[in-house]
PDB file of N, CA and C in Angstrom:
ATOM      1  N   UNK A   1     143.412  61.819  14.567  1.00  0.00           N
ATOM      2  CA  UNK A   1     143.486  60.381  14.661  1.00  0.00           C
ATOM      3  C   UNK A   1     142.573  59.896  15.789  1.00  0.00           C
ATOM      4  N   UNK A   2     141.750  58.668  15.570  1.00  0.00           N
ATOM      5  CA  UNK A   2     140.862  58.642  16.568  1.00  0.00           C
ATOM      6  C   UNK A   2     141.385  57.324  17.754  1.00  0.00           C
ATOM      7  N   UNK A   3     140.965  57.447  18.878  1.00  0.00           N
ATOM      8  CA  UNK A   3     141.596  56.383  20.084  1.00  0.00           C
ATOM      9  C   UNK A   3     141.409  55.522  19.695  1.00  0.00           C
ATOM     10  N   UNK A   4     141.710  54.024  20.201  1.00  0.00           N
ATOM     11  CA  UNK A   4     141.120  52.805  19.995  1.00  0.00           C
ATOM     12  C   UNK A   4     140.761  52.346  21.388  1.00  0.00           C
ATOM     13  N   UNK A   5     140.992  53.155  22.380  1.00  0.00           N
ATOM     14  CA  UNK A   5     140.319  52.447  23.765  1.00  0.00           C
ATOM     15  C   UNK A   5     138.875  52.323  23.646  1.00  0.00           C
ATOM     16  N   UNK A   6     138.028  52.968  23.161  1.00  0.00           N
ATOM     17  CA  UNK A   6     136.450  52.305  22.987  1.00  0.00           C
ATOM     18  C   UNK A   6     136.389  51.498  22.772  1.00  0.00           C
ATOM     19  N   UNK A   7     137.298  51.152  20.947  1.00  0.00           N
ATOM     20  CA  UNK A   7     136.839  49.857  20.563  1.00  0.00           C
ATOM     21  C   UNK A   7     137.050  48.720  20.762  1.00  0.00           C
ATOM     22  N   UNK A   8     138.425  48.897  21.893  1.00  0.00           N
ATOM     23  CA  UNK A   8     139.117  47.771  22.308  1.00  0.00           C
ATOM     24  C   UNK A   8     137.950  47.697  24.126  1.00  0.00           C
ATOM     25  N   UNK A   9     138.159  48.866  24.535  1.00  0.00           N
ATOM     26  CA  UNK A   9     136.979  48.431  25.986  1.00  0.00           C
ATOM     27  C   UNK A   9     135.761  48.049  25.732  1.00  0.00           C
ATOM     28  N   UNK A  10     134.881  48.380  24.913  1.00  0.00           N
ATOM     29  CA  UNK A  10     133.289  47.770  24.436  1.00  0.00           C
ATOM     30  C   UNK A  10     133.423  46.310  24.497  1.00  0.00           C
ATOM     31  N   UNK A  11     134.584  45.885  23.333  1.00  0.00           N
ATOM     32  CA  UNK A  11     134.429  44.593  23.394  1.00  0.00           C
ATOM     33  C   UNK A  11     134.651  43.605  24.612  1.00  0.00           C
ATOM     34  N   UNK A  12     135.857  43.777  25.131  1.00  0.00           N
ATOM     35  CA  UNK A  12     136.364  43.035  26.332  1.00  0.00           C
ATOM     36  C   UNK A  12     134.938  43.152  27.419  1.00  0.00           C
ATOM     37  N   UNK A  13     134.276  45.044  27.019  1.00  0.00           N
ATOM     38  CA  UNK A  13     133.032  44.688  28.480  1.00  0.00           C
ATOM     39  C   UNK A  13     132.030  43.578  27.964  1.00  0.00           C
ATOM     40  N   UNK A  14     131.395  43.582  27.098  1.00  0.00           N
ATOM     41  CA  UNK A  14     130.747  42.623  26.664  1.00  0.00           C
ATOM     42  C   UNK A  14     131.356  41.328  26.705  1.00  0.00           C
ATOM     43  N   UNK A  15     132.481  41.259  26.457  1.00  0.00           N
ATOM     44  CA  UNK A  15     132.758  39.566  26.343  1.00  0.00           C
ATOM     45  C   UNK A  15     132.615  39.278  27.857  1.00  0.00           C
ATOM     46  N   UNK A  16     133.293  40.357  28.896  1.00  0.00           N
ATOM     47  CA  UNK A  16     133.059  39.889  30.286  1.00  0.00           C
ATOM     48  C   UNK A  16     131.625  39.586  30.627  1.00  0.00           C
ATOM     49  N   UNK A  17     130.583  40.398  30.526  1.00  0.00           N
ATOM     50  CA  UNK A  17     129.130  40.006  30.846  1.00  0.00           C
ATOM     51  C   UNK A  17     128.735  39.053  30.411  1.00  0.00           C
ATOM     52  N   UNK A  18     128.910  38.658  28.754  1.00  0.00           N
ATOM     53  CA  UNK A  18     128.700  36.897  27.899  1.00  0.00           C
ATOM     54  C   UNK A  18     129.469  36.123  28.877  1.00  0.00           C
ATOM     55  N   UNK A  19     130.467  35.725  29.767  1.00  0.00           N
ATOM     56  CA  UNK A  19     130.922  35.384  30.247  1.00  0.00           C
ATOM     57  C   UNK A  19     130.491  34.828  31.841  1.00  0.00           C
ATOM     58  N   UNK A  20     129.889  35.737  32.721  1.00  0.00           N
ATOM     59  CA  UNK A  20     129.265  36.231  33.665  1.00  0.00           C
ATOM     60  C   UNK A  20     127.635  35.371  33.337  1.00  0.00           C
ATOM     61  N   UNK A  21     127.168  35.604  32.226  1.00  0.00           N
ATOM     62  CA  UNK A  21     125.554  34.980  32.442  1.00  0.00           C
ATOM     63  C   UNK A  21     126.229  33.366  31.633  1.00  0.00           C
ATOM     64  N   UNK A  22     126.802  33.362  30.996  1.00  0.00           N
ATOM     65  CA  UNK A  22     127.085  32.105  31.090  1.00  0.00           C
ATOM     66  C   UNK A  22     127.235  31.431  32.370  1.00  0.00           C
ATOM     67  N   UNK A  23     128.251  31.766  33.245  1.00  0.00           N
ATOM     68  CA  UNK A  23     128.800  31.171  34.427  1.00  0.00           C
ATOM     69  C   UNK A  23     127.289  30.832  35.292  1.00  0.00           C
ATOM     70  N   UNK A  24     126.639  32.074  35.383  1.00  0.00           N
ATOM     71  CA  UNK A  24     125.172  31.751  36.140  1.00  0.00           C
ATOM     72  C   UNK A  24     124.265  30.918  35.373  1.00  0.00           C
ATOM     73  N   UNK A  25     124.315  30.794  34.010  1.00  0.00           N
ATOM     74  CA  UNK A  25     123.770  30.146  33.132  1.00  0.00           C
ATOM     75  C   UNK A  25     124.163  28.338  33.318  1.00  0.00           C
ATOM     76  N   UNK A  26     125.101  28.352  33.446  1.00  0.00           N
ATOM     77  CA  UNK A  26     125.801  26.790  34.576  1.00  0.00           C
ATOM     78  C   UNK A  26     125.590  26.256  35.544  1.00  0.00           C
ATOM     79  N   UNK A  27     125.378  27.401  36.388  1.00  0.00           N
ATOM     80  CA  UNK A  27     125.365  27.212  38.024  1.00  0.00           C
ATOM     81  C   UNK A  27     123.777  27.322  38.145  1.00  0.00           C
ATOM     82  N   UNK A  28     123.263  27.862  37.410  1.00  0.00           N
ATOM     83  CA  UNK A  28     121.207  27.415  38.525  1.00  0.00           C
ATOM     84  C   UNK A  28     120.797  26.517  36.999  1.00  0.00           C
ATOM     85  N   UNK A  29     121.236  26.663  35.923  1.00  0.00           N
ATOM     86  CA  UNK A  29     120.202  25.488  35.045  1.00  0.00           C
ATOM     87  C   UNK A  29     120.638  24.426  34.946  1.00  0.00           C
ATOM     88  N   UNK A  30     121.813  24.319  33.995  1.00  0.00           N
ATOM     89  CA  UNK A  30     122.564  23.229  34.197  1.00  0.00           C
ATOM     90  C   UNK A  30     123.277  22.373  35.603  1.00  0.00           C
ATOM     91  N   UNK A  31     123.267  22.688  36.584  1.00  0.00           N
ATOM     92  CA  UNK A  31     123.734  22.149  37.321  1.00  0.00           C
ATOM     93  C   UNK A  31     122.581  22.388  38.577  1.00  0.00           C
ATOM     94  N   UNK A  32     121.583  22.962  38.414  1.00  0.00           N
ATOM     95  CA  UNK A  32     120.688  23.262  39.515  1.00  0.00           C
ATOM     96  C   UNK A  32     121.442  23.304  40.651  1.00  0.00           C
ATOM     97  N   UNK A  33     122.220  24.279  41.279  1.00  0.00           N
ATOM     98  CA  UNK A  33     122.553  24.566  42.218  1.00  0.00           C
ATOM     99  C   UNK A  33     121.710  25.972  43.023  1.00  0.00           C
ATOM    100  N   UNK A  34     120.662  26.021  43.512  1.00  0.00           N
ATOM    101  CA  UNK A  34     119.498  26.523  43.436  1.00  0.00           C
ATOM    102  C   UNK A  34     118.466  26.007  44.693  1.00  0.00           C
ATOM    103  N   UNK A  35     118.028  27.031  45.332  1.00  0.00           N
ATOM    104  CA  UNK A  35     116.614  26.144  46.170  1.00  0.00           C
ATOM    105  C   UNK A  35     115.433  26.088  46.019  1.00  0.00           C
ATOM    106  N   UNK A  36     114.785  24.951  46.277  1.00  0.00           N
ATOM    107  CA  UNK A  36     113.531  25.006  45.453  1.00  0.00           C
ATOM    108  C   UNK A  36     112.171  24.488  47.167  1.00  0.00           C
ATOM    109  N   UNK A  37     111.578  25.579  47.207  1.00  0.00           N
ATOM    110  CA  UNK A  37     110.663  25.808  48.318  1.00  0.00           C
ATOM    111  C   UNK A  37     109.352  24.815  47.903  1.00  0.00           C
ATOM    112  N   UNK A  38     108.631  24.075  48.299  1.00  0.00           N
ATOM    113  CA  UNK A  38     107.587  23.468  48.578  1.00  0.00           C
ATOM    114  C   UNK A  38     106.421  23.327  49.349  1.00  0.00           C
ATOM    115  N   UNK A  39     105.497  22.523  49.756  1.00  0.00           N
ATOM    116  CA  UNK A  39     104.816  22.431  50.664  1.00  0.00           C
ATOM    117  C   UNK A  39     104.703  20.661  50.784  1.00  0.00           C
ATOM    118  N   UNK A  40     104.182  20.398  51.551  1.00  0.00           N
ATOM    119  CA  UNK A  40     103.921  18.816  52.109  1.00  0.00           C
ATOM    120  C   UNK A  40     102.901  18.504  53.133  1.00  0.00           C
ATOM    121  N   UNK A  41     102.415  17.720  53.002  1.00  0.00           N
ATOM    122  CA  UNK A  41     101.434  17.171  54.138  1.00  0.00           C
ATOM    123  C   UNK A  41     102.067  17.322  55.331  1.00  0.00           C
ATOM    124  N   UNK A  42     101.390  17.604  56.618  1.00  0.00           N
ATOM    125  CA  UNK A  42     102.108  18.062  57.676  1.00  0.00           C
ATOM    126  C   UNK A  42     100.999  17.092  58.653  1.00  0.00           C
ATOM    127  N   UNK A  43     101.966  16.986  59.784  1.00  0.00           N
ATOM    128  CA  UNK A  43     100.742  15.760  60.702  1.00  0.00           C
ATOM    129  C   UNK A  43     100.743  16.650  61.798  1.00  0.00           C
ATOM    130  N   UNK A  44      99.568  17.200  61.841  1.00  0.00           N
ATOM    131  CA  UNK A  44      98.711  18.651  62.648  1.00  0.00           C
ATOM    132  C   UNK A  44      98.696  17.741  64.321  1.00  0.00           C
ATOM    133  N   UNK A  45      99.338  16.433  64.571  1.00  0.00           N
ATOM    134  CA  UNK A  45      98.514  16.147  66.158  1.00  0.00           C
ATOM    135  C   UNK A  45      99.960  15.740  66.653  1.00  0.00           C
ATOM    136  N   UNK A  46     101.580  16.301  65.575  1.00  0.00           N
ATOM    137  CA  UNK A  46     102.465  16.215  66.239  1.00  0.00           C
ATOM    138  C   UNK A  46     103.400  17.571  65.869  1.00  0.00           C
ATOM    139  N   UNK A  47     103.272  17.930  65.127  1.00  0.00           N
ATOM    140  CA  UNK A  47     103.588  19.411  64.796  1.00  0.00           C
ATOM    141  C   UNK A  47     103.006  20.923  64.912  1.00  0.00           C
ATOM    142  N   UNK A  48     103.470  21.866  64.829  1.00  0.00           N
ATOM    143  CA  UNK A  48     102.427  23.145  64.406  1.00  0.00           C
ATOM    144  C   UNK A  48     102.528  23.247  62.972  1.00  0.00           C
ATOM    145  N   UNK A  49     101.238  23.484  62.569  1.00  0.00           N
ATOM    146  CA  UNK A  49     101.629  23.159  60.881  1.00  0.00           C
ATOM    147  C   UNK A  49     101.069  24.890  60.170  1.00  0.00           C
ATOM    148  N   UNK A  50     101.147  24.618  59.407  1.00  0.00           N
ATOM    149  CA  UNK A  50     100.330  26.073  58.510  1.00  0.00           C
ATOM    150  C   UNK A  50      98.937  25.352  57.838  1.00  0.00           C
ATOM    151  N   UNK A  51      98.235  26.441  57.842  1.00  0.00           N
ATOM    152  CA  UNK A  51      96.886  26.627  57.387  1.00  0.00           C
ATOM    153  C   UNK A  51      96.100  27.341  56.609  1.00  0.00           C
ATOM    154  N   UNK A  52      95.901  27.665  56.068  1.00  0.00           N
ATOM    155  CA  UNK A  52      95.212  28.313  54.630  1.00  0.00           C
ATOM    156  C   UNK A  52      94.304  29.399  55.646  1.00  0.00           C
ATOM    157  N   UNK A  53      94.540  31.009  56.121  1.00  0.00           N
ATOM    158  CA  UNK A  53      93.376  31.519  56.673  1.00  0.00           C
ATOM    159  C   UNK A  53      92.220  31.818  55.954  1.00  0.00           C
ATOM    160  N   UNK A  54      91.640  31.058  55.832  1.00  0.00           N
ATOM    161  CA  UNK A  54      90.135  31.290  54.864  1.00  0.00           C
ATOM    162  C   UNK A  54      89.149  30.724  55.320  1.00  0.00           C
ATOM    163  N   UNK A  55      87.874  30.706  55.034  1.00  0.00           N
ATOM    164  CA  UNK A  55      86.538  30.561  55.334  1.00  0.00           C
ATOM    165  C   UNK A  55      86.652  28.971  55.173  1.00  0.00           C
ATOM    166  N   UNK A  56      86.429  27.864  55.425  1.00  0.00           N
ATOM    167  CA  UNK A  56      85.810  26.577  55.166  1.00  0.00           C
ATOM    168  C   UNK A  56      84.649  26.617  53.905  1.00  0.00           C
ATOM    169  N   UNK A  57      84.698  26.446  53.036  1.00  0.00           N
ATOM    170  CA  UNK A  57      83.581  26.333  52.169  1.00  0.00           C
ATOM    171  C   UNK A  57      83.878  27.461  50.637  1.00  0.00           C
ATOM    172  N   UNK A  58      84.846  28.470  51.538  1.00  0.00           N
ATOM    173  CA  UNK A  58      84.706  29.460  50.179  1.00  0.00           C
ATOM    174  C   UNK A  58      85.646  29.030  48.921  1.00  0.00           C
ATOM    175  N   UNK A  59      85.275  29.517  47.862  1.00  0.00           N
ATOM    176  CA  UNK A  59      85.784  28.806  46.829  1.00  0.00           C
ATOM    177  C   UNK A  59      87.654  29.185  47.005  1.00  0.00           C
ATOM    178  N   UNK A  60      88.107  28.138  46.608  1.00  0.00           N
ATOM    179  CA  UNK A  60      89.781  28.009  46.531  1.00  0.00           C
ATOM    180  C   UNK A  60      90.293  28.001  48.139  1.00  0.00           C
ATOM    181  N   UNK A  61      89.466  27.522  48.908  1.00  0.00           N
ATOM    182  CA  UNK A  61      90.080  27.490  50.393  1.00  0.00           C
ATOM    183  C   UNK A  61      90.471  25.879  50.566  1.00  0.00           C
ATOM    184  N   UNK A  62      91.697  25.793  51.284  1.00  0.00           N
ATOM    185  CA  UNK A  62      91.927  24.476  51.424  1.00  0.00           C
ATOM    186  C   UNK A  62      92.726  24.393  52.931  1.00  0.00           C
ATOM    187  N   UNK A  63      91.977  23.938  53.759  1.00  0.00           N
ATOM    188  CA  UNK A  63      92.383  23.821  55.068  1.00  0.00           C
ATOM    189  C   UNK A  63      93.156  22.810  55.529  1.00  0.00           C
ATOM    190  N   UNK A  64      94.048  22.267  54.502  1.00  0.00           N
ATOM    191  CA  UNK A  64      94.665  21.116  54.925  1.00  0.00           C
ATOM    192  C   UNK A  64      95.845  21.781  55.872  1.00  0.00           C
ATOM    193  N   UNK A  65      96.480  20.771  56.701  1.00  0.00           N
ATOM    194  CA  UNK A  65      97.437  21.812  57.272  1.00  0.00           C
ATOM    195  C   UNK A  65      98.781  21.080  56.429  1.00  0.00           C
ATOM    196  N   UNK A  66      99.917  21.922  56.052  1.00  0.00           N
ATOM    197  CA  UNK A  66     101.198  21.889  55.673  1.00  0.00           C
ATOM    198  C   UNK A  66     102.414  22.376  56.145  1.00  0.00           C
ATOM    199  N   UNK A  67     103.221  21.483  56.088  1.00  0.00           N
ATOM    200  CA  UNK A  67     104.571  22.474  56.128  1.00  0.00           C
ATOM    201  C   UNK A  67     105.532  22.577  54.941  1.00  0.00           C
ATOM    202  N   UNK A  68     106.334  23.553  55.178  1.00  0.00           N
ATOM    203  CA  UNK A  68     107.183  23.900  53.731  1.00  0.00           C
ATOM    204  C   UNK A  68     108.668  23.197  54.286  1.00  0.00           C
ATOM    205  N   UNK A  69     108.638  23.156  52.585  1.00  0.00           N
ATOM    206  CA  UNK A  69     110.032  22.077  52.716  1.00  0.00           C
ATOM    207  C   UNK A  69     110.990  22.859  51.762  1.00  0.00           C
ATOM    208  N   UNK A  70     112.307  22.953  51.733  1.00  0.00           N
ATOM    209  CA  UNK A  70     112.886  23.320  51.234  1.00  0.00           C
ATOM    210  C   UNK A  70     114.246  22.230  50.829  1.00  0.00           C
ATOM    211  N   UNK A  71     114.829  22.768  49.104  1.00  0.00           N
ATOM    212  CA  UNK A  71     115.687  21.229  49.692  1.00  0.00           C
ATOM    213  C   UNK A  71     116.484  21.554  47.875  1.00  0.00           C
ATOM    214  N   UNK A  72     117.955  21.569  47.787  1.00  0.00           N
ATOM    215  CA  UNK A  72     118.238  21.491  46.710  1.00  0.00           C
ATOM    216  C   UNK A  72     117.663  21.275  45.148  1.00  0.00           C
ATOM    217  N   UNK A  73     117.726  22.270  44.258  1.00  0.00           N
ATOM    218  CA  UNK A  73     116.993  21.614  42.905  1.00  0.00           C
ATOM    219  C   UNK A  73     117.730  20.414  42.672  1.00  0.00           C
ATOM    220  N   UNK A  74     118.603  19.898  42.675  1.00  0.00           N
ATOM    221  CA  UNK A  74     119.458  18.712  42.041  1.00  0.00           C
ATOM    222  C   UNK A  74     118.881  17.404  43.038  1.00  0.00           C
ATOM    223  N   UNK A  75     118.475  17.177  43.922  1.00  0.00           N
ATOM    224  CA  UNK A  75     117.725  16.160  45.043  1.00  0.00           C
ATOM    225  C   UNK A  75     116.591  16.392  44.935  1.00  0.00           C
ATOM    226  N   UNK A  76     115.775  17.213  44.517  1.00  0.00           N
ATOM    227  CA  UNK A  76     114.245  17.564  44.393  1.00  0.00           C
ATOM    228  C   UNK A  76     113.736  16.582  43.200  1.00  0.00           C
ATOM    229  N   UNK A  77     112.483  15.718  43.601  1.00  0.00           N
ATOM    230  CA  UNK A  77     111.944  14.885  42.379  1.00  0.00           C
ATOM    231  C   UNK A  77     111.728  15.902  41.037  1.00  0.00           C
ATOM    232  N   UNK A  78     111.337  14.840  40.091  1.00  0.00           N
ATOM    233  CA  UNK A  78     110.858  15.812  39.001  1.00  0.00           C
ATOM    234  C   UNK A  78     109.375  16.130  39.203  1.00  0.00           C
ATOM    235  N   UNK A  79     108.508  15.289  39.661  1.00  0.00           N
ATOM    236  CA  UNK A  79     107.872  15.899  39.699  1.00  0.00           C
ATOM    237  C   UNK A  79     107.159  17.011  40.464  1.00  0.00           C
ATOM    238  N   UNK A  80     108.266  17.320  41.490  1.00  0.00           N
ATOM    239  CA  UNK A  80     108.461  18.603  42.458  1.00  0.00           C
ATOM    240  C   UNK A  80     108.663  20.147  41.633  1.00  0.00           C
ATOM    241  N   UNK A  81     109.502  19.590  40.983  1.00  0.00           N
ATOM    242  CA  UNK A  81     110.070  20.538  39.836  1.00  0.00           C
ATOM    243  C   UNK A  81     108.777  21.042  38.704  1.00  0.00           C
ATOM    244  N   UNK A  82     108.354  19.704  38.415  1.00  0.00           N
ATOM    245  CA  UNK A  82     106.809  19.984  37.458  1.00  0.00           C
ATOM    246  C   UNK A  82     105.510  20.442  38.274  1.00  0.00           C
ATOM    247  N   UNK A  83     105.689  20.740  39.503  1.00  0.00           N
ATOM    248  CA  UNK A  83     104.558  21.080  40.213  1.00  0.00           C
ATOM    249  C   UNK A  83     103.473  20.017  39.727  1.00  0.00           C
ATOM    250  N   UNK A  84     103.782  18.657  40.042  1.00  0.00           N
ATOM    251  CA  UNK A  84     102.948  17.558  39.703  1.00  0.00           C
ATOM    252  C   UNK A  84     103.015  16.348  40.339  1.00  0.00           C
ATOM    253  N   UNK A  85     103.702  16.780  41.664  1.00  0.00           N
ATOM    254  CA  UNK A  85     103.401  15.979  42.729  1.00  0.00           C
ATOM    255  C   UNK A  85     102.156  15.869  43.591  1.00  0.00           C
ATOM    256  N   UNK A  86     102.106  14.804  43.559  1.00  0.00           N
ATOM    257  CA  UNK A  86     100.496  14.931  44.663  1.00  0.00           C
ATOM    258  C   UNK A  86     100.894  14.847  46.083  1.00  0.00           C
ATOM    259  N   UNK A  87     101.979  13.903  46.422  1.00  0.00           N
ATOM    260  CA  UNK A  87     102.226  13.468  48.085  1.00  0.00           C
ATOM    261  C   UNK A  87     103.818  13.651  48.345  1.00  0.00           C
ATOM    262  N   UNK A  88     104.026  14.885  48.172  1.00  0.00           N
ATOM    263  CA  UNK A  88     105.571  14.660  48.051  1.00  0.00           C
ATOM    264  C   UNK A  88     105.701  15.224  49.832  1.00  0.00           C
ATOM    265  N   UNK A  89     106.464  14.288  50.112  1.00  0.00           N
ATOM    266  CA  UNK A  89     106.819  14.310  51.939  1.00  0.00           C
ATOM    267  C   UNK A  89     108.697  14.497  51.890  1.00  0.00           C
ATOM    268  N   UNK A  90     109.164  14.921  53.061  1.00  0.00           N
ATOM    269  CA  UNK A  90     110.121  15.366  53.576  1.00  0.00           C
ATOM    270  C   UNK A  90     110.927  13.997  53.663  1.00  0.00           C
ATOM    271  N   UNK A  91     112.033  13.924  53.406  1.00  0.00           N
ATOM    272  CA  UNK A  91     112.146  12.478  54.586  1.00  0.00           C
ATOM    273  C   UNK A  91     113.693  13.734  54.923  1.00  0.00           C
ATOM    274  N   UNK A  92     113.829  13.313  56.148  1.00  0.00           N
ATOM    275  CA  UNK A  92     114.669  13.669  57.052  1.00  0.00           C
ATOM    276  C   UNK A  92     116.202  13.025  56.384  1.00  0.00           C
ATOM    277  N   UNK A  93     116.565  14.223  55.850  1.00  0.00           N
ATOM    278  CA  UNK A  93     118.299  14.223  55.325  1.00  0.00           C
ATOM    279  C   UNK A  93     118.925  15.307  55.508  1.00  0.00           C
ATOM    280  N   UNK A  94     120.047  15.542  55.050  1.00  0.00           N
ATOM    281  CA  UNK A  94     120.710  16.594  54.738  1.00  0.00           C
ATOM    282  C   UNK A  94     120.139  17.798  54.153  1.00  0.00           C
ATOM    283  N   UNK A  95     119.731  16.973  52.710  1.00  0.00           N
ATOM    284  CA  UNK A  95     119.353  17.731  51.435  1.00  0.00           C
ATOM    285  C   UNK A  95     117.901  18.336  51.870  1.00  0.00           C
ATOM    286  N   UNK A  96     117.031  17.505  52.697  1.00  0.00           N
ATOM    287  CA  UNK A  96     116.123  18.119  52.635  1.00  0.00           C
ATOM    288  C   UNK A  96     115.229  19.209  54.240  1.00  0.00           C
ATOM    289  N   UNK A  97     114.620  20.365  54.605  1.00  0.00           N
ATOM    290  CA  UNK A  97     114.777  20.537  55.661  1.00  0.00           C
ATOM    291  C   UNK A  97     113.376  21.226  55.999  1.00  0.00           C
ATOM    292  N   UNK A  98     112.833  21.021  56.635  1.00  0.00           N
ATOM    293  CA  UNK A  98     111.404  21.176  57.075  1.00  0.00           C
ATOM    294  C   UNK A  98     111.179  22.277  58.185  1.00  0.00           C
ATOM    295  N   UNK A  99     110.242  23.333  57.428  1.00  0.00           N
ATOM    296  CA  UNK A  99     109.841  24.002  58.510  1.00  0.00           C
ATOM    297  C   UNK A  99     108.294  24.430  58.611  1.00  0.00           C
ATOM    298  N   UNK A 100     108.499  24.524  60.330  1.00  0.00           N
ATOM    299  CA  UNK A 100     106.913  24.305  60.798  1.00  0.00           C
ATOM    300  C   UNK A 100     106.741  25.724  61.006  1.00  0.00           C
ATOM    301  N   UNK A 101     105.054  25.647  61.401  1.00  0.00           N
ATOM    302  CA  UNK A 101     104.589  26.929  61.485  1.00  0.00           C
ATOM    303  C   UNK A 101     105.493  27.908  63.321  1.00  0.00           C
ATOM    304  N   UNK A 102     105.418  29.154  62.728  1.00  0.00           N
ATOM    305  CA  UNK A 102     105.766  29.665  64.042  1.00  0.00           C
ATOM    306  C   UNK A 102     105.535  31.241  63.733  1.00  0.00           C
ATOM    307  N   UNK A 103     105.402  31.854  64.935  1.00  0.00           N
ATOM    308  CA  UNK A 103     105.367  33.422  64.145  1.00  0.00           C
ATOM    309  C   UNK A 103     106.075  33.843  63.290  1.00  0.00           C
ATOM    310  N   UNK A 104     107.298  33.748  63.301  1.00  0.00           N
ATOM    311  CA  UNK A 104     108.427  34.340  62.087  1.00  0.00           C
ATOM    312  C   UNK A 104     108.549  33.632  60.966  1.00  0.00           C
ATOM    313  N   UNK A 105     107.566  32.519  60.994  1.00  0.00           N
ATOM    314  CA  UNK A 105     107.456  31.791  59.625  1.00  0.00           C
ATOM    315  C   UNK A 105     106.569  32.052  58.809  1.00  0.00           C
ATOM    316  N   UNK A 106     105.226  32.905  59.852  1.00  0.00           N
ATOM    317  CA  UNK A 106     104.117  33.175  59.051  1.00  0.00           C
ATOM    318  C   UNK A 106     104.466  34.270  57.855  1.00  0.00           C
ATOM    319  N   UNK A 107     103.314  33.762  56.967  1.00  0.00           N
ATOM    320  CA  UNK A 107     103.098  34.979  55.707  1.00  0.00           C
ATOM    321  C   UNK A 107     101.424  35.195  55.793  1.00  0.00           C
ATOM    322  N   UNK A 108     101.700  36.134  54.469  1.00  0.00           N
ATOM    323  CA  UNK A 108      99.967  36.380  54.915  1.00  0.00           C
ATOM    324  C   UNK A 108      99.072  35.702  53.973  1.00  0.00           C
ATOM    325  N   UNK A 109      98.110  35.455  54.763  1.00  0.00           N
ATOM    326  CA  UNK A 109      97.211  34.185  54.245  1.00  0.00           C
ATOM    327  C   UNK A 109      97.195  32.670  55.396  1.00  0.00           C
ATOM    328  N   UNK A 110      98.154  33.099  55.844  1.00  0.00           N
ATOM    329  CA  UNK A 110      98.385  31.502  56.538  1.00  0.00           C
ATOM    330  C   UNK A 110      97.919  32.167  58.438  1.00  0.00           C
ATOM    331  N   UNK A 111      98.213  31.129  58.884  1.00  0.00           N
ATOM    332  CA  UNK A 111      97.916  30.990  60.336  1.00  0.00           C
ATOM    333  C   UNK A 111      98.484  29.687  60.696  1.00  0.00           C
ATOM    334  N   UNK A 112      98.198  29.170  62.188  1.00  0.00           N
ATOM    335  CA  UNK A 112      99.729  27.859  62.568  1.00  0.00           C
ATOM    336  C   UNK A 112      98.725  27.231  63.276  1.00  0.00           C
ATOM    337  N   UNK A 113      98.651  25.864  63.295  1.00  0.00           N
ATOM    338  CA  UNK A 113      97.799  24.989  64.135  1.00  0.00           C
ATOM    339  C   UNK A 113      98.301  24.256  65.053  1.00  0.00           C
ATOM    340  N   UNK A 114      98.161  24.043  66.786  1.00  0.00           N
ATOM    341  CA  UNK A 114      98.398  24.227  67.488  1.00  0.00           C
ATOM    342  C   UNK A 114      98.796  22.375  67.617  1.00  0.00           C
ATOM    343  N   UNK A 115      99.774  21.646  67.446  1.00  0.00           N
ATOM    344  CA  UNK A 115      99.488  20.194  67.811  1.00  0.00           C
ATOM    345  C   UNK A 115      98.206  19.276  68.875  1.00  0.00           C
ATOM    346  N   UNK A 116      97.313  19.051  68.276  1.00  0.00           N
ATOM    347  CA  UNK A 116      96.492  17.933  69.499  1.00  0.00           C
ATOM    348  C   UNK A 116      96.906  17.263  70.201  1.00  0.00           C
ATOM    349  N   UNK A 117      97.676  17.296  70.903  1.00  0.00           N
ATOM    350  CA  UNK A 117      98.310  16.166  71.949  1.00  0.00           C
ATOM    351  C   UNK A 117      97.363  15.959  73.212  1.00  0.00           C
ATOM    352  N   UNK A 118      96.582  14.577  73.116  1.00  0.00           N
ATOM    353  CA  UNK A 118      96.047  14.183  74.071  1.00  0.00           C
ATOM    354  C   UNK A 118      96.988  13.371  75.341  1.00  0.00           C
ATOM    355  N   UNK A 119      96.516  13.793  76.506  1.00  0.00           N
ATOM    356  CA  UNK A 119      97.520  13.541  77.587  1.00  0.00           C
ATOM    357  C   UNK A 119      96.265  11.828  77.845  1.00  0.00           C
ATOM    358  N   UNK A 120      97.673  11.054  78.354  1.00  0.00           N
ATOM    359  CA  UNK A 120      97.036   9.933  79.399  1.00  0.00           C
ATOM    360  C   UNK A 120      96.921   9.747  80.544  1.00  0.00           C
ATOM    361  N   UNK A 121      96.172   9.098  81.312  1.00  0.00           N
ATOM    362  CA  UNK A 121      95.810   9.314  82.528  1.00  0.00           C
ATOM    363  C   UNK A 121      97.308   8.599  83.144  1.00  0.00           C
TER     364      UNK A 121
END
């Protein structure tokens, strides 16, 4: 006579895993609970910002300086989401949180630009 614990455990494991990517299937698409990393114009003469380490001139170099923003998918524009923002800036909330260049921020490719702060007499 043959067991029935296989045929009864196979199923229950599977229904648990259908179960399991559903639940994650809720929680980052449907409900974007999720972080979504960026970049933004950064103002290089009051911050340290990041910088593209590359040549000036060589092809795909862009020396603008930036900082990365990070900030809920569900508060993030759409067109943040579509990578079809042109000027998307930080504004100072909760949701959203800005970080500047510093050694432990660097990756490779980048480098940190030093704020211009001119002193007055």
């Amino acid at each position: 006579m043959l067991s029935k614990g296989p045929f009864i455990t196979l199923p229950l494991f599977l229904l648990a895993i259908l179960v399991l990517v559903g639940y994650r299937y809720q929680q980052d698409v449907l409900a974007q609970q999720f972080m979504v990393t960026a970049v933004a114009p950064c103002d290089s003469l009051a911050h340290n910002c990041f910088v593209a380490d590359c040549t000036a001139g060589e092809a795909g170099c862009d020396k603008t300086p930036y900082e990365k923003v990070t900030l809920p998918a569900r508060s993030a524009p759409a067109c943040l989401l579509g990578n079809s923002c042109t000027a998307f800036t930080c504004v100072a909330s909760d949701a959203c949180a800005a970080t500047y260049c510093s050694s432990s921020a660097l990756e490779d490719g980048e480098v940190c630009t030093s704020p211009n702060v001119s002193s007055s007499p």
